[in-house]
N, C-alpha and C. Protein backbone atom coordinates (compact mmCIF):
# COMPACT_ATOMS: atom_id res chain seq x y z
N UNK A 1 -6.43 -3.35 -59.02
CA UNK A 1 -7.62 -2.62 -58.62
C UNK A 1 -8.65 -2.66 -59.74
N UNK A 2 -9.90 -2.39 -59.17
CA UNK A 2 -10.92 -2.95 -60.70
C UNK A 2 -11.63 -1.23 -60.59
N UNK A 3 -11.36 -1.52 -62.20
CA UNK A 3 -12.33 -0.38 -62.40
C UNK A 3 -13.40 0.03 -62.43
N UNK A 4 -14.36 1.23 -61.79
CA UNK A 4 -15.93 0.94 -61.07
C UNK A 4 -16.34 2.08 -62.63
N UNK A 5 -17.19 1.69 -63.50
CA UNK A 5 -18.15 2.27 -64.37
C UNK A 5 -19.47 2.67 -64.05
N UNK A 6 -19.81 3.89 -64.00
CA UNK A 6 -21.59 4.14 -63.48
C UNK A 6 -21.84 3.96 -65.23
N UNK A 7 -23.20 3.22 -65.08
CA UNK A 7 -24.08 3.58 -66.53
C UNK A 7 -24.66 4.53 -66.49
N UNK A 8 -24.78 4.93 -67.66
CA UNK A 8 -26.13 6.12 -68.05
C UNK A 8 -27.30 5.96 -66.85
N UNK A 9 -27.78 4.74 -66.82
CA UNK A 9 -29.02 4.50 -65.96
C UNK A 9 -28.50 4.91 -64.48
N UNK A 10 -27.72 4.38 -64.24
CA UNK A 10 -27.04 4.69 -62.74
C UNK A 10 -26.34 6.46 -62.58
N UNK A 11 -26.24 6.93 -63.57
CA UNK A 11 -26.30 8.10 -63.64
C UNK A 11 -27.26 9.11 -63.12
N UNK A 12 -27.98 8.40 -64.12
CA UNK A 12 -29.35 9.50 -64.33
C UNK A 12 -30.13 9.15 -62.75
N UNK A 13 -30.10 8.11 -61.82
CA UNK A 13 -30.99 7.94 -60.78
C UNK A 13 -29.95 8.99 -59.73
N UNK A 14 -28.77 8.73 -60.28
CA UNK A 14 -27.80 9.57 -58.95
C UNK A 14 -28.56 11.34 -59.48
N UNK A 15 -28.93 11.53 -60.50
CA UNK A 15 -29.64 12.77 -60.17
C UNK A 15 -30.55 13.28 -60.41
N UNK A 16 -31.50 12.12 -60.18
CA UNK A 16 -33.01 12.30 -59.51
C UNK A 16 -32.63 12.27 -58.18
N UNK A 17 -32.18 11.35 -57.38
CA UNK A 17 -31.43 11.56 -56.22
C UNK A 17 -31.28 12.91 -55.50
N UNK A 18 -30.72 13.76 -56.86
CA UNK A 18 -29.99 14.85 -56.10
C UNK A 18 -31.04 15.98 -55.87
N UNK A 19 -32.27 15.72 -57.45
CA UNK A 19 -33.23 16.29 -57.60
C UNK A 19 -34.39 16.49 -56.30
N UNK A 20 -34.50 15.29 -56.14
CA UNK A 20 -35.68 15.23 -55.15
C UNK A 20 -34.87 15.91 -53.73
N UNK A 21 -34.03 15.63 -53.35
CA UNK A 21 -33.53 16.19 -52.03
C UNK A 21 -33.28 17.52 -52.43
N UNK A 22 -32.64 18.06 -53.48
CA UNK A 22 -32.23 19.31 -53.42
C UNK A 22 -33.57 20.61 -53.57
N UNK A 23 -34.67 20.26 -54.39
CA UNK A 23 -35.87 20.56 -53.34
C UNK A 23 -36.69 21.30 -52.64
N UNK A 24 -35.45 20.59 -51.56
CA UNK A 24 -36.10 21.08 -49.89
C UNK A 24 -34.65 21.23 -49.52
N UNK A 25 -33.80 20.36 -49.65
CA UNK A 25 -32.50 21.17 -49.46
C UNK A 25 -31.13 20.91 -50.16
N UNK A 26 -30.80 21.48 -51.15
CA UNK A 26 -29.54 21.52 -52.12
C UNK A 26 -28.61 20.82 -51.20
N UNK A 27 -27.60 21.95 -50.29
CA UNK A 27 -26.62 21.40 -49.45
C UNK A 27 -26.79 19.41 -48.95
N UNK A 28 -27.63 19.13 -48.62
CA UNK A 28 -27.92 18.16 -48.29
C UNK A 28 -28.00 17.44 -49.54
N UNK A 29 -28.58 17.40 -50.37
CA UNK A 29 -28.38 16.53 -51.66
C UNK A 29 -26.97 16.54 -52.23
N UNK A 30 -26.37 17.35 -52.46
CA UNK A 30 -25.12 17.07 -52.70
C UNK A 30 -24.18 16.79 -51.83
N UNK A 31 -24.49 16.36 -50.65
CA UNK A 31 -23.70 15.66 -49.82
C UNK A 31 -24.30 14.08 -49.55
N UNK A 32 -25.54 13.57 -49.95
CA UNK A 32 -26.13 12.65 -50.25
C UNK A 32 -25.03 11.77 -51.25
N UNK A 33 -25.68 12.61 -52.48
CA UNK A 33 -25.00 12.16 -53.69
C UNK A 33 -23.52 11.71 -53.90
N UNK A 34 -22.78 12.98 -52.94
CA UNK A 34 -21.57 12.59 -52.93
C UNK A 34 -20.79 11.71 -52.08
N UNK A 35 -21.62 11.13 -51.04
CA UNK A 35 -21.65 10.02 -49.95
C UNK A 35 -21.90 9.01 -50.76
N UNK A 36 -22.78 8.91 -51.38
CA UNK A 36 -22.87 7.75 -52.18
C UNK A 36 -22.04 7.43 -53.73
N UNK A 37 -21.69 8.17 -54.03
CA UNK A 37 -20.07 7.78 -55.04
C UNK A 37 -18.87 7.80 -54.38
N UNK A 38 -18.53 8.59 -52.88
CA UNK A 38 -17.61 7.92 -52.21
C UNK A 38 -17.66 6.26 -51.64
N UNK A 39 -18.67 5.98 -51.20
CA UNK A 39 -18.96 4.39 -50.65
C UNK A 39 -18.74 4.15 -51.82
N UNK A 40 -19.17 3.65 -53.42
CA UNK A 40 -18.90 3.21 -54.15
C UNK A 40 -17.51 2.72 -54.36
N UNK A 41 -16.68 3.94 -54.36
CA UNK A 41 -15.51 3.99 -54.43
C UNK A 41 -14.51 2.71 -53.79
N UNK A 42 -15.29 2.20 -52.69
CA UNK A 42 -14.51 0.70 -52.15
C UNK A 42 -14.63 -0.08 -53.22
N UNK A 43 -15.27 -0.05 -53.55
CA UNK A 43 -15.64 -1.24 -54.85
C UNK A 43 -14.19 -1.66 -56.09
N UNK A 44 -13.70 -0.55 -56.02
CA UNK A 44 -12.28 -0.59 -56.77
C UNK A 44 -11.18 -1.80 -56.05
N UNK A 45 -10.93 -1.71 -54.46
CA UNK A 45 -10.89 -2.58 -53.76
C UNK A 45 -10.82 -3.76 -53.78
N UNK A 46 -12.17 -3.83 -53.29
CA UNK A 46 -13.14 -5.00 -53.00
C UNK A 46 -14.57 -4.93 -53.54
N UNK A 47 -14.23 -5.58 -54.65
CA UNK A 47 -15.54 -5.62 -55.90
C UNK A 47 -16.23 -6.32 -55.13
N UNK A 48 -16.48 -7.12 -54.25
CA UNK A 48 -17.23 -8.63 -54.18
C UNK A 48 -17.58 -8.22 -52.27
N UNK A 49 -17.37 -7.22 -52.24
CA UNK A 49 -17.46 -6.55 -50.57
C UNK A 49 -19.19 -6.34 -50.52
N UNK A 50 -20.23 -6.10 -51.32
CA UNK A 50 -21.57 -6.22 -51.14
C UNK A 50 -22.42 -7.68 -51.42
N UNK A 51 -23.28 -7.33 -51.33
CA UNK A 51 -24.04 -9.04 -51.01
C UNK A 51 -24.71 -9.24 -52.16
N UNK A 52 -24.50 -9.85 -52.57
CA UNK A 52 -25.02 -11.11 -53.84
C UNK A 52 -26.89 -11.12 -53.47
N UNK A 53 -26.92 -10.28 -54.71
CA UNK A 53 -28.62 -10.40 -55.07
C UNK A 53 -29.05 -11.45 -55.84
N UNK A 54 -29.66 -12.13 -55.07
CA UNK A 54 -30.01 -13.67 -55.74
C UNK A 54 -31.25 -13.60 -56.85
N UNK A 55 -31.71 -12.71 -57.04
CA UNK A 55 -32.55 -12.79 -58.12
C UNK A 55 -32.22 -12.64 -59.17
N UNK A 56 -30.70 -12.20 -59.60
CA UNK A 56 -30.42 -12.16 -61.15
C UNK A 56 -29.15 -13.09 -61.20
N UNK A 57 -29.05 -13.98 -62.42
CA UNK A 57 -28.33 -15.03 -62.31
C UNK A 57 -26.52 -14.43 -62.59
N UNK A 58 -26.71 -13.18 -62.69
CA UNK A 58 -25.19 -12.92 -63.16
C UNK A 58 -24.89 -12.23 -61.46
N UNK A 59 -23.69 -11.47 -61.44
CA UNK A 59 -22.66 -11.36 -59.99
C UNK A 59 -23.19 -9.99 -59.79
N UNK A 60 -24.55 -10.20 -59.71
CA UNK A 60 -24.81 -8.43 -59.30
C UNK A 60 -24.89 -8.90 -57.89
N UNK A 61 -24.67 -7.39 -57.17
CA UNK A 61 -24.25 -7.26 -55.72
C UNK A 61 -24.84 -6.11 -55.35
N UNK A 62 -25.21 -6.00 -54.02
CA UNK A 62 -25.75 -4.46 -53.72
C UNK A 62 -24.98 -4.36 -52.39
N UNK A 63 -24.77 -3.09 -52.64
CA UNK A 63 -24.17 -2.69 -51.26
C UNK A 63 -24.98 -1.03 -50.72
N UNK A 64 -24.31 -0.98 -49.47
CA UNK A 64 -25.31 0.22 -48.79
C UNK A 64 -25.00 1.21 -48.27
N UNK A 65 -25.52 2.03 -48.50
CA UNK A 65 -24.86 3.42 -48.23
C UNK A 65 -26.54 4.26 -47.71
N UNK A 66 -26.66 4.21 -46.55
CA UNK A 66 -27.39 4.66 -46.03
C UNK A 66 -28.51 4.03 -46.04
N UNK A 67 -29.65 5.30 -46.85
CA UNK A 67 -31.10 4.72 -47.07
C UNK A 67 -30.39 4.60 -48.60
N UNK A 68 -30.10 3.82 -49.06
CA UNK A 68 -29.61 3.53 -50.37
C UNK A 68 -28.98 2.52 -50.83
N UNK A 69 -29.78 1.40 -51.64
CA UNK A 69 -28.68 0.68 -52.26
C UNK A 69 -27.98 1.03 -53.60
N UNK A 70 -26.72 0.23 -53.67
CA UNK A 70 -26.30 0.78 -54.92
C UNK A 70 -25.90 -0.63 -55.33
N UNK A 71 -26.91 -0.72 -56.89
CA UNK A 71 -26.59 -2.18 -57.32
C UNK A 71 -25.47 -1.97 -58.40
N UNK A 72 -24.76 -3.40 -58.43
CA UNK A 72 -23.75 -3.47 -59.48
C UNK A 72 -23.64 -4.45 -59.87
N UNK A 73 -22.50 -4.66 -61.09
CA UNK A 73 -21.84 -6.03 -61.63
C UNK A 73 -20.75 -6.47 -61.45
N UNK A 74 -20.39 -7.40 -60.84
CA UNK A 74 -18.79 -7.83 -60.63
C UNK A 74 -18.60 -8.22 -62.05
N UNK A 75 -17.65 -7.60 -63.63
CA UNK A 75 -17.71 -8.63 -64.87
C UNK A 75 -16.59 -9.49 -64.25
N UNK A 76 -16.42 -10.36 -65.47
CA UNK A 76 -15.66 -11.25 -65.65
C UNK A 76 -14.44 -11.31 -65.53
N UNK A 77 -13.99 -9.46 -66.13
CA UNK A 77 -12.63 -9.74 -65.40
C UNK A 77 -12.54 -8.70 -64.77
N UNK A 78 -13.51 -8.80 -63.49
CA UNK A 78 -12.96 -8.10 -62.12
C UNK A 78 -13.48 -6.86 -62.16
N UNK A 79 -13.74 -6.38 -63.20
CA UNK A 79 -13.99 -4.88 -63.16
C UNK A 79 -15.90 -4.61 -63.03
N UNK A 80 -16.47 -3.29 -62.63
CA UNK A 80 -17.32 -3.12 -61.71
C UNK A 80 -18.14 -2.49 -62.64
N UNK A 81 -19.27 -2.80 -62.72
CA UNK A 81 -20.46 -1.70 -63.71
C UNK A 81 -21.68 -1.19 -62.75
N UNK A 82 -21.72 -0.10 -62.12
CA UNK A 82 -22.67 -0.02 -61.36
C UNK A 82 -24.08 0.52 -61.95
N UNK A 83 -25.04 -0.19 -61.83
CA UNK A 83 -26.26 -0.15 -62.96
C UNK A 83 -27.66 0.40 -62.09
N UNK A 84 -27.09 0.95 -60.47
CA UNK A 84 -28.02 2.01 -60.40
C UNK A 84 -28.11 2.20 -58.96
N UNK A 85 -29.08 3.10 -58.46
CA UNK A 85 -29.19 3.08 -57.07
C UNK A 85 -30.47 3.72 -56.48
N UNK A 86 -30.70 2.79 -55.97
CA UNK A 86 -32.29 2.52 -55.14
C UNK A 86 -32.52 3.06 -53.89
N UNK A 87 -33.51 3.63 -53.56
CA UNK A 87 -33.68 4.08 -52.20
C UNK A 87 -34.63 2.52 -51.37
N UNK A 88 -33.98 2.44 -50.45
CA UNK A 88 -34.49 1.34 -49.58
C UNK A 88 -35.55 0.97 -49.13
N UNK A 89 -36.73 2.03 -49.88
CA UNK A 89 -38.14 2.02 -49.95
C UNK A 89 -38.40 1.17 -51.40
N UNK A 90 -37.90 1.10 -51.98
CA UNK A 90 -37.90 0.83 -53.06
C UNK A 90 -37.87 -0.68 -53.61
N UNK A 91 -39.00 -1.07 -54.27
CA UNK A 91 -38.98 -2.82 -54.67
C UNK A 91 -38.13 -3.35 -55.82
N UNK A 92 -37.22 -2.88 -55.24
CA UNK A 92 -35.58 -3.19 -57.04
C UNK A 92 -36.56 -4.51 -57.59
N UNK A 93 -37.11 -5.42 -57.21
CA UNK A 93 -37.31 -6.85 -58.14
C UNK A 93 -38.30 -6.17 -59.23
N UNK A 94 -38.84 -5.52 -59.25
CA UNK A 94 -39.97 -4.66 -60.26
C UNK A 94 -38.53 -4.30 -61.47
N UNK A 95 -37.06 -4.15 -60.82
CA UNK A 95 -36.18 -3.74 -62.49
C UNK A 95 -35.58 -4.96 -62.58
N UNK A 96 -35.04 -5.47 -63.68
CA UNK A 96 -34.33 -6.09 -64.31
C UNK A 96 -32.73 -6.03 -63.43
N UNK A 97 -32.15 -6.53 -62.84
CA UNK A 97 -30.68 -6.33 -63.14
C UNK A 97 -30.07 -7.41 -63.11
């Protein structure tokens, strides 16, 4: 099983995330938030289960969890760095990953 790492960066967006929804409504943001580190959670799995973002030359992958992507890294050996998560309004090619 591979081990899934959030970064700092992927941290900190999971709670702006929680920020902006909680708001207008708490309950609902933390069931957001926590929907979206459960979906993650396949990733231990099946690292390679989201789709290959062709704009960065290394094994980043995004997968989806609602109005949300959540980008990551397949490394080298197997194990998972997830480096953030985007709302589907959102033009990810404006970041680096």
């Amino acid at each position: 099983m591979a081990e899934i790492t959030w970064t700092e960066e992927a941290q900190r967006w999971l709670e702006d995330i929680f920020e902006y929804i909680a708001a207008d409504n708490p309950a609902a943001a933390a069931r957001t938030v926590q929907g979206i580190y459960e979906r993650a959670q396949i990733l231990s799995t099946y690292p390679e289960v989201g789709h290959r973002y062709l704009a960065s030359s290394r094994n980043v992958r995004i997968l989806l969890h609602g109005h949300y992507r959540i980008a990551y890294l397949v490394k080298d050996d197997g194990n998972v760095d997830v480096l953030g998560v985007f709302h589907g309004a959102l033009d990810i090619t404006r970041y680096q990953v």
